[in-house]
Each structure stands twice: as C-alpha cells, then as structure tokens.
N, C-alpha and C. Protein backbone atom coordinates (compact mmCIF):
# COMPACT_ATOMS: atom_id res chain seq x y z
N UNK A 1 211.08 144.83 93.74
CA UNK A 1 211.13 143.95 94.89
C UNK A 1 209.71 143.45 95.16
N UNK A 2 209.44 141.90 95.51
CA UNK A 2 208.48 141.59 95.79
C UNK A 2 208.55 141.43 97.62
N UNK A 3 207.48 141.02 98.24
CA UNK A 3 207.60 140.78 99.00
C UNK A 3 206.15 140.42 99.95
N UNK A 4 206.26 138.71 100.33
CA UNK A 4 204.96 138.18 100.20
C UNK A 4 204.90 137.91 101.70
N UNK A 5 204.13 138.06 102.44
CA UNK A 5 203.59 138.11 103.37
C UNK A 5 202.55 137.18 103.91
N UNK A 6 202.59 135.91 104.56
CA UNK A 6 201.87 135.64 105.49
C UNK A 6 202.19 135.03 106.80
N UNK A 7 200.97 135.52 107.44
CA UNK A 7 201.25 135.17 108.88
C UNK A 7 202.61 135.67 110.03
N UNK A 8 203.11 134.53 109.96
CA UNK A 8 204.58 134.73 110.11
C UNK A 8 205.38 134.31 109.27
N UNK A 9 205.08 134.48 108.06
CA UNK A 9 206.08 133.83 107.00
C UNK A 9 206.37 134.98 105.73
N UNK A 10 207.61 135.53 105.84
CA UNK A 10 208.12 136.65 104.91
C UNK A 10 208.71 136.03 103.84
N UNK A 11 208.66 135.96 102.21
CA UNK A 11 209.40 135.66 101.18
C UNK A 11 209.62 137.21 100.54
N UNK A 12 211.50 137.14 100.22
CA UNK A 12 211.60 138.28 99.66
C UNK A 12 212.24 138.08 98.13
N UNK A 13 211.64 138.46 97.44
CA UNK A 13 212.72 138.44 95.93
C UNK A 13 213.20 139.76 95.21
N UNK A 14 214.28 140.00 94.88
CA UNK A 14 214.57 141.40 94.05
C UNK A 14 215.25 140.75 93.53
N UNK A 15 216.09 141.48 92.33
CA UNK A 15 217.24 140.98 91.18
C UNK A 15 218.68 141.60 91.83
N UNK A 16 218.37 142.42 93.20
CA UNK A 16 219.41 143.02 93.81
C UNK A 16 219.48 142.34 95.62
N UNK A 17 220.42 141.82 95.34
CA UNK A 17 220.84 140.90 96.61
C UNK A 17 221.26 141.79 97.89
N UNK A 18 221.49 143.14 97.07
CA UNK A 18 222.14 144.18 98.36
C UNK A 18 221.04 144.98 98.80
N UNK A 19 219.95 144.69 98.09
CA UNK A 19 218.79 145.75 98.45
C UNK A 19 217.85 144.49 99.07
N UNK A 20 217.86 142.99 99.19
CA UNK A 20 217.68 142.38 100.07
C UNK A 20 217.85 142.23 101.62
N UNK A 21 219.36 141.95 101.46
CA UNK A 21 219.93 142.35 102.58
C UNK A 21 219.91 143.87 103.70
N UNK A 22 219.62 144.99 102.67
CA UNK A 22 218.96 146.05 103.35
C UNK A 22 217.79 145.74 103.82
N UNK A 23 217.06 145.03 103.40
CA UNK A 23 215.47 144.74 103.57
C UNK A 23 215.08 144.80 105.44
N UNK A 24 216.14 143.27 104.77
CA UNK A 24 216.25 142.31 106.56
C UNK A 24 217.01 143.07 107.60
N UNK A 25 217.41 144.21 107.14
CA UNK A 25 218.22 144.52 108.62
C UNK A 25 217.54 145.27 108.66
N UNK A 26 216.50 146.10 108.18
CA UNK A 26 215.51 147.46 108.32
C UNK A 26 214.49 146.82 108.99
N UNK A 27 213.84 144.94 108.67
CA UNK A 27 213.14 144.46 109.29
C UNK A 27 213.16 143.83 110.57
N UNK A 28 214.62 143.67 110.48
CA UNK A 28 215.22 143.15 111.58
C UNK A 28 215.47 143.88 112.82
N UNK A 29 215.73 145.14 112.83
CA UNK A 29 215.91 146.09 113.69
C UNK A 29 214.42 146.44 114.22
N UNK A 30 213.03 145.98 114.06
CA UNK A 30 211.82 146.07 114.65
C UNK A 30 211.20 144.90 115.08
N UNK A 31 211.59 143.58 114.14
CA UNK A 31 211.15 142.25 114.45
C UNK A 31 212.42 141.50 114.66
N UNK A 32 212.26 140.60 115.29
CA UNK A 32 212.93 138.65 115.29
C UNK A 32 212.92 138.57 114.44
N UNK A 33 213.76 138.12 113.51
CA UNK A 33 213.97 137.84 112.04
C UNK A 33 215.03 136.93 112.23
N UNK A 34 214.66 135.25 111.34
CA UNK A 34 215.29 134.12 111.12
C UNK A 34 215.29 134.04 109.67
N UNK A 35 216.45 134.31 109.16
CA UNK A 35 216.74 133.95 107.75
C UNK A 35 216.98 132.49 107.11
N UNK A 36 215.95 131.64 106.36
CA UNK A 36 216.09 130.80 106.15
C UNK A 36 216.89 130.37 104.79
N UNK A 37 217.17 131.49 104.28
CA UNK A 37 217.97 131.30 102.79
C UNK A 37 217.02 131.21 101.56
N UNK A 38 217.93 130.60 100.96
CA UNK A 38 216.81 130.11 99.37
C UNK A 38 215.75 129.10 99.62
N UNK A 39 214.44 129.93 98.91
CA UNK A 39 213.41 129.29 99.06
C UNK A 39 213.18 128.12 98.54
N UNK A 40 212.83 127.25 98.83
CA UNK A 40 212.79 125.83 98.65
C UNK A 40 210.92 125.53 98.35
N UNK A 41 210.53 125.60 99.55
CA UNK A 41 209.04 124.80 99.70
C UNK A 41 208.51 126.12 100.48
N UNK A 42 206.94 126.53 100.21
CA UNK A 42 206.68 128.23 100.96
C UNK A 42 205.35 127.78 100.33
N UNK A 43 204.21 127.76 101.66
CA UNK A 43 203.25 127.55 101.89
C UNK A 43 202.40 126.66 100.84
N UNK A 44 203.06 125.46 100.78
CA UNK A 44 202.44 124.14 99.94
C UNK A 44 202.93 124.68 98.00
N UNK A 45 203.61 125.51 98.41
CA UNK A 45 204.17 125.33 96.75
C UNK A 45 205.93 125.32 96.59
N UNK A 46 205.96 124.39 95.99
CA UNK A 46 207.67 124.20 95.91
C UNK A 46 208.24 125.33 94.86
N UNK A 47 209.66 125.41 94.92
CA UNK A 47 209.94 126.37 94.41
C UNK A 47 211.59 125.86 93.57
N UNK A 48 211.55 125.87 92.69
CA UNK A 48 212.92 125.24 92.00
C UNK A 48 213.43 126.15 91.19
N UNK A 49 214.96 126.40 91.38
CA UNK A 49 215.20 127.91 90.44
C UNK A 49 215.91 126.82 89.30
N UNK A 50 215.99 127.51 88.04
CA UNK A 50 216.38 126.82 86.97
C UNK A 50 217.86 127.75 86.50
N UNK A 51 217.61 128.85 86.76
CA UNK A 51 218.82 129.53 86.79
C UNK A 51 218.69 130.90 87.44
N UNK A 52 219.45 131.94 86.85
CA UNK A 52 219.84 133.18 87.50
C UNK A 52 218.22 133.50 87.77
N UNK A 53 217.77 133.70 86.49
CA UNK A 53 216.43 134.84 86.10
C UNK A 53 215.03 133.64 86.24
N UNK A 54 215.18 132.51 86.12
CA UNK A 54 213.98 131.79 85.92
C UNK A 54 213.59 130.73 87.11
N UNK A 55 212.51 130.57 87.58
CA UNK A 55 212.07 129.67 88.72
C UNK A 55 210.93 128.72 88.84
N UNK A 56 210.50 127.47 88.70
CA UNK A 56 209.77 126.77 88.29
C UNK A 56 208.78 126.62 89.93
N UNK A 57 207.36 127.04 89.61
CA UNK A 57 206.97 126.78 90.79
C UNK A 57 205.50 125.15 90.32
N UNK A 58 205.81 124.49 91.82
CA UNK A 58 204.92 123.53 91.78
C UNK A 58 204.25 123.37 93.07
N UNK A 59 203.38 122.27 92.78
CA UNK A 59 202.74 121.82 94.07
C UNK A 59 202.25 120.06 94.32
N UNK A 60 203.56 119.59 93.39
CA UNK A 60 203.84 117.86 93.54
C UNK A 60 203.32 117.39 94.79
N UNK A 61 204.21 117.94 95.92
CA UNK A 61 203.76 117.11 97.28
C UNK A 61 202.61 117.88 97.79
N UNK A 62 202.14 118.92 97.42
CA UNK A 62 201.02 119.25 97.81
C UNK A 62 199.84 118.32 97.28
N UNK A 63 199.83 118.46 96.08
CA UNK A 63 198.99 117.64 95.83
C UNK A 63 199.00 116.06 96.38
N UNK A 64 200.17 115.19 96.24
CA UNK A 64 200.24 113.94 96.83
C UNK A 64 199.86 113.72 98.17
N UNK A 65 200.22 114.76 99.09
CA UNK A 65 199.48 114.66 100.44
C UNK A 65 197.41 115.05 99.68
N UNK A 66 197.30 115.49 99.57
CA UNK A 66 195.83 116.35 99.04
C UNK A 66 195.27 114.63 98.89
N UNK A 67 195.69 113.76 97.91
CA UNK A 67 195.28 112.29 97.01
C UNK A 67 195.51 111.56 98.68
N UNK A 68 196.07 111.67 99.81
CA UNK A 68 196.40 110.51 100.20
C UNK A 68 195.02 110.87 101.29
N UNK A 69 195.04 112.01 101.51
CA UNK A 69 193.92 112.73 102.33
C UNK A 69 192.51 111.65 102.36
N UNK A 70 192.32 111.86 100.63
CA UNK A 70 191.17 111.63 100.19
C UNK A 70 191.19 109.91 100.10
N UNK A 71 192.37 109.37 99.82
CA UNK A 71 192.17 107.97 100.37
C UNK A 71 192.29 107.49 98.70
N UNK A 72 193.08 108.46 97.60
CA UNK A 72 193.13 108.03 96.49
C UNK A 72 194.36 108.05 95.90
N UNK A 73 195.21 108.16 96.39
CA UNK A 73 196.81 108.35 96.24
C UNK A 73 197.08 107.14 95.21
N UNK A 74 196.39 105.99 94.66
CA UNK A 74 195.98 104.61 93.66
C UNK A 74 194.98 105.39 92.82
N UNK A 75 194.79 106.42 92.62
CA UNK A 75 193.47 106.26 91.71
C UNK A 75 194.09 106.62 90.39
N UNK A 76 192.62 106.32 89.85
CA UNK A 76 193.08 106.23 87.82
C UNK A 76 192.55 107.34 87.18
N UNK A 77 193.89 107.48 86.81
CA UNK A 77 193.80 109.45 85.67
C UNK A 77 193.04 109.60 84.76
N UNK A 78 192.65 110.54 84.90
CA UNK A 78 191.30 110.75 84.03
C UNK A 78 191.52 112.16 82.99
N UNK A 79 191.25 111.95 81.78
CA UNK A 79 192.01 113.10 80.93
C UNK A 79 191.55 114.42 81.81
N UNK A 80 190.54 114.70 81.80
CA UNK A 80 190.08 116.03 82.22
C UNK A 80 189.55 116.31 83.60
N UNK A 81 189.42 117.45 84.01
CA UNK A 81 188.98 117.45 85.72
C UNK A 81 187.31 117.59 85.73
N UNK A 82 186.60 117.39 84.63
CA UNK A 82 185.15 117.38 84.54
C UNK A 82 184.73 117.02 83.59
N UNK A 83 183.95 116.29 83.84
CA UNK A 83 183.13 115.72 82.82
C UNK A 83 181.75 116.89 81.95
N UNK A 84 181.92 117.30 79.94
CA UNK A 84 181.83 118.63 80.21
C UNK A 84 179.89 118.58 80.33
N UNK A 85 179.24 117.80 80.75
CA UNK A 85 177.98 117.58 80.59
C UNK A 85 177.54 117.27 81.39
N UNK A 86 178.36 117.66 83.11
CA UNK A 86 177.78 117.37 84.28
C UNK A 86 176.87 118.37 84.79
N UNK A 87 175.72 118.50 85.46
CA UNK A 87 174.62 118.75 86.12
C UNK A 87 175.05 118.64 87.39
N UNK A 88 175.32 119.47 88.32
CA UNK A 88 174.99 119.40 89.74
C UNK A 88 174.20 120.36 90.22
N UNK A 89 173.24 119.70 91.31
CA UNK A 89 172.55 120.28 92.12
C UNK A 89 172.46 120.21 93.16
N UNK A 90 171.83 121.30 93.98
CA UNK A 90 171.71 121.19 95.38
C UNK A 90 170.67 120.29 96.04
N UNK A 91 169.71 120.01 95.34
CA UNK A 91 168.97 119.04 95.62
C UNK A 91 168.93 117.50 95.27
N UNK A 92 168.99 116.98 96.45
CA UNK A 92 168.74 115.28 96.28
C UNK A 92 168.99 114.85 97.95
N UNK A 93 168.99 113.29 97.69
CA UNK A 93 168.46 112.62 98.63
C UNK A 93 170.00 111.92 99.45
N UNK A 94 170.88 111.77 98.23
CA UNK A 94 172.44 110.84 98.67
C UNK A 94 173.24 111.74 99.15
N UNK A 95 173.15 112.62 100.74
CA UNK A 95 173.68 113.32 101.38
C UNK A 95 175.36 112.87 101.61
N UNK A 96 176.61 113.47 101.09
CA UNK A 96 177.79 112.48 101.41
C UNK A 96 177.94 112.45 102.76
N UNK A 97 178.13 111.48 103.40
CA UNK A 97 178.13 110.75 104.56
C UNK A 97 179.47 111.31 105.41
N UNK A 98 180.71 112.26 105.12
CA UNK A 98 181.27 112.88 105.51
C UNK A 98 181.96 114.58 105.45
N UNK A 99 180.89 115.54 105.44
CA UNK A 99 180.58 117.31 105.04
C UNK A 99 182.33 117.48 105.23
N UNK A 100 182.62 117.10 106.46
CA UNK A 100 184.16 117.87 107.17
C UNK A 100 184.86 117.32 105.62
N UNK A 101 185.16 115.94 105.62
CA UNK A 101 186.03 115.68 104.55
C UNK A 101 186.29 116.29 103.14
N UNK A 102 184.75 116.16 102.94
CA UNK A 102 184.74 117.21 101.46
C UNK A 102 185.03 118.99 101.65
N UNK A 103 184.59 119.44 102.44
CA UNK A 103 185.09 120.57 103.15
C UNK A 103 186.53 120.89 102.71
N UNK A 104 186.68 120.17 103.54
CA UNK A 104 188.95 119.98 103.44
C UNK A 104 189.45 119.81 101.89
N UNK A 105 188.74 118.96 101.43
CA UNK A 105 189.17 118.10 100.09
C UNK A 105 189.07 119.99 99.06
N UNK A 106 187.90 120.44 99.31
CA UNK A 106 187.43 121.36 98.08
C UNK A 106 188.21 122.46 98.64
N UNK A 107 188.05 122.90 99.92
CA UNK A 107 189.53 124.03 100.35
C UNK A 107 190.62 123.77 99.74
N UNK A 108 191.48 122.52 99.87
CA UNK A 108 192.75 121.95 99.59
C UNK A 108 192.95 121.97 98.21
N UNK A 109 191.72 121.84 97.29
CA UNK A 109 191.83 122.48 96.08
C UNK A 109 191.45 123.92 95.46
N UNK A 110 190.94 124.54 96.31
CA UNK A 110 191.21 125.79 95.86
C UNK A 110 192.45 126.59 95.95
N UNK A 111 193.53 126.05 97.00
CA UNK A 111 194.62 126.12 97.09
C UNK A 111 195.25 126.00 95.96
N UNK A 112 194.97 124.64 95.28
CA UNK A 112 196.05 124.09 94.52
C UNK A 112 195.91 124.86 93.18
N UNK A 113 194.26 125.68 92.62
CA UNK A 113 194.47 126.23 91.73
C UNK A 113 195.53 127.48 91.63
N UNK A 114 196.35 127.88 92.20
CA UNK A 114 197.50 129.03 92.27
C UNK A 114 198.25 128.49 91.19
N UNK A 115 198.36 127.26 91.39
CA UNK A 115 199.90 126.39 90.15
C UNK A 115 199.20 125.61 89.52
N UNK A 116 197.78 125.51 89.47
CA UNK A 116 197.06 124.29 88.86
C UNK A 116 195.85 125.18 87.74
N UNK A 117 195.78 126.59 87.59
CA UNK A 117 194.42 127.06 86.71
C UNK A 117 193.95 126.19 85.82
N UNK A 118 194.12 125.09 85.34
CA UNK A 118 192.87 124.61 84.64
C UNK A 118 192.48 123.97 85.19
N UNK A 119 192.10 123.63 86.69
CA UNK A 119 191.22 122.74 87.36
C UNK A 119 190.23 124.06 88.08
N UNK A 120 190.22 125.31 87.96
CA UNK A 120 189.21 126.39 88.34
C UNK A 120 188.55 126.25 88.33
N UNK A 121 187.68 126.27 87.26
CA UNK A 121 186.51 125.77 86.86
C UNK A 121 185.90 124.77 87.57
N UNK A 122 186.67 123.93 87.60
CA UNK A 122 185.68 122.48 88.42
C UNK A 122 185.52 122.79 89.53
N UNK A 123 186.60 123.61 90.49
CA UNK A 123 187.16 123.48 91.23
C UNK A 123 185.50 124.90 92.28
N UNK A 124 185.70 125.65 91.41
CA UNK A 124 184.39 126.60 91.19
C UNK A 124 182.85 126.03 91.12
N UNK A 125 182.74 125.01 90.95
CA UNK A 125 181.61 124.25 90.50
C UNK A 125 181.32 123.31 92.02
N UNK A 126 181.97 122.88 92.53
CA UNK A 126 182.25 121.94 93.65
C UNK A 126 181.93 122.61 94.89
N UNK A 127 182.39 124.04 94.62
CA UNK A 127 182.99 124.63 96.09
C UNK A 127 181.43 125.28 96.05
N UNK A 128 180.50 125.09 95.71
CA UNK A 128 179.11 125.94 95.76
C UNK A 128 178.15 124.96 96.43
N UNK A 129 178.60 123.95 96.76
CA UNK A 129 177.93 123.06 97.68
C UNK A 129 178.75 122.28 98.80
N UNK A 130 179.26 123.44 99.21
CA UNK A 130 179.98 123.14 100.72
C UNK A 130 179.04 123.07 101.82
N UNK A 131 178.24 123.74 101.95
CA UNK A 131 176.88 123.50 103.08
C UNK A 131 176.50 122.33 103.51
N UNK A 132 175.86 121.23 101.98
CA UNK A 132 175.61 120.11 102.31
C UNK A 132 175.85 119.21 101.23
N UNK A 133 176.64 119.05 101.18
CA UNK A 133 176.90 118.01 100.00
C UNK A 133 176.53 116.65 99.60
N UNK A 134 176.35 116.63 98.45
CA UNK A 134 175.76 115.32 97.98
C UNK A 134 176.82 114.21 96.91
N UNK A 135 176.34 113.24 97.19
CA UNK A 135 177.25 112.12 96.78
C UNK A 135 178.09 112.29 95.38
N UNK A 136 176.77 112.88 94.88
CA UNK A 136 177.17 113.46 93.51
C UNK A 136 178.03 114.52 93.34
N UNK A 137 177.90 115.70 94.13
CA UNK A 137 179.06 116.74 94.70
C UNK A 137 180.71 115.88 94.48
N UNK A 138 180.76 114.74 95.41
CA UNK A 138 182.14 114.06 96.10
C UNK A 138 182.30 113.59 94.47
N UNK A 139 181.26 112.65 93.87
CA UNK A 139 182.14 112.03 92.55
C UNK A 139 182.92 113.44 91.80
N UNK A 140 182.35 114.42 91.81
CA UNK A 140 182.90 115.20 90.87
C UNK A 140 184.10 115.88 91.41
N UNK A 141 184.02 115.93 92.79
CA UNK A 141 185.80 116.08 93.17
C UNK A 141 186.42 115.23 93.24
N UNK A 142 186.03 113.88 93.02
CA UNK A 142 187.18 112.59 93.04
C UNK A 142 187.50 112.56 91.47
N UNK A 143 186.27 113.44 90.61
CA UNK A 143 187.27 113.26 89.51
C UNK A 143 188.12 114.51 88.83
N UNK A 144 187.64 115.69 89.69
CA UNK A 144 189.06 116.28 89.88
C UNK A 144 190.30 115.65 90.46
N UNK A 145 190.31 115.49 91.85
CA UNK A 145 191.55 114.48 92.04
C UNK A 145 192.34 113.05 91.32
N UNK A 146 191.01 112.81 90.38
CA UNK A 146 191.87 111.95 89.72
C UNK A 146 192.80 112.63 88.36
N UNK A 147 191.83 113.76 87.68
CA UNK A 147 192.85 114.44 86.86
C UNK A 147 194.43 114.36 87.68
N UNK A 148 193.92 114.98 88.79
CA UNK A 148 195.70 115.88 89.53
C UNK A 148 196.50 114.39 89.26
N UNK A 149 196.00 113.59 89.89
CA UNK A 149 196.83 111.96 89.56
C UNK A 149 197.51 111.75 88.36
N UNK A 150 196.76 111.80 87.63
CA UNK A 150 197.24 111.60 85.75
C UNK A 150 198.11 113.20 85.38
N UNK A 151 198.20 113.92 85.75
CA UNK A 151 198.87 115.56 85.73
C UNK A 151 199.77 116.09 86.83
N UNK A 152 200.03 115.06 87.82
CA UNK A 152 201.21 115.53 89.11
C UNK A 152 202.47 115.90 88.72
C-alpha cells in the first residue's frame, strides 16, 4: 500500500480494494474524510490508468499553464533544454528586470522535473541564481521552456 500525503490531500493505492476501503474507515473514524474516487489530476500531475496494473503519469496542463505564465505558450521548440556549452554566472551587469517572475518560473520547474528528469540538470543550473538573476539566467530558462514546448 502506498499512501501519499500532502497537506490536506490523501492519495491511496494498493492492488487490494478491500484493504483500501479499510484504510478510509480507520481514517475516517479520526478525520473528515471526502472520497473523491479515481485519481484523475493530484497536485499538477495527471494521472491516466491504461489498465488493471499500469498508469501513465503526466504533467501536459501543468506544463501549459507553466508556458502561458511565462508569456510563451507560442514559443519555438528547441531540441534540448540547454545549450551544452553554456557558462553562467553570477556576475554581470543585465540584472532581469523581474526576480518574482523567474522565481516562480524556476520553482514551477523544479516541480515539473518529477515527470520531466531530463530537464534536471538545467533545471539545477538555473535554480542557483535565484537571489539575483541575470538576463542571461532568464534566456536559459526560456530555453528550457521552450524544450517543454517541442516535448509536451
């Protein structure tokens, strides 16, 4: 039995439907408990069963909200999420002109690496200049987001 936990949000899975149902009434008898059924969509990752034993997880509309955020929901796919001969540093002069945005943008992708691991890396590279970011910082997460575009 798994059983994932946040906040106020319980997902339960076993291969035994009766040892589920024990779950919720053992949980139920201490908490409010609203059974929403089969999981569908659970904290920005969708969830599609393919059959009995197998379940396809994504993060399509996660990401499409993530692109519209950034004001690139049009942008052009780019084979890879880094370019492999990029240099960033903490020093320079082209401060990006909005910290909060990129903030959000590089959180919202550390998220997305759960269903996305080969954007880690970049994704790792970006998030080390959250303090103060530079222009050059933002190109290299717009061209992560443009990978996710060409790979949704």
């Amino acid at each position: 039995m798994y059983i994932l936990v946040y906040v106020d949000d319980i997902l339960v899975t076993e291969s035994s439907q009766a040892e589920i149902s024990n779950l919720v009434i053992q949980l139920n008898a201490v908490f409010a408990l609203k059974d929403l059924g089969e999981m569908n969509y659970f904290l920005g990752i969708e969830a599609v069963k393919l059959n009995d034993s197998e379940m396809l997880l994504c993060q399509t509309k996660y990401i499409q909200d993530l692109l519209s955020k950034a004001g690139m929901r049009d942008a052009k796919a780019v084979p890879t999420p880094m370019v492999s001969s990029l240099k960033l540093s903490a020093h320079g002069e082209d401060v990006h002109q909005n910290p909060a945005l990129y903030r959000s943008i590089v959180g919202s992708l550390q998220y997305a690496t759960i269903t996305r691991p080969e954007i880690t890396f970049a994704v790792n590279k970006v998030s080390k200049f959250m303090h103060t970011p530079l222009q050059s910082h933002w190109k290299a997460v717009k061209r992560i987001l443009q990978y996710l575009t060409g790979t949704i």
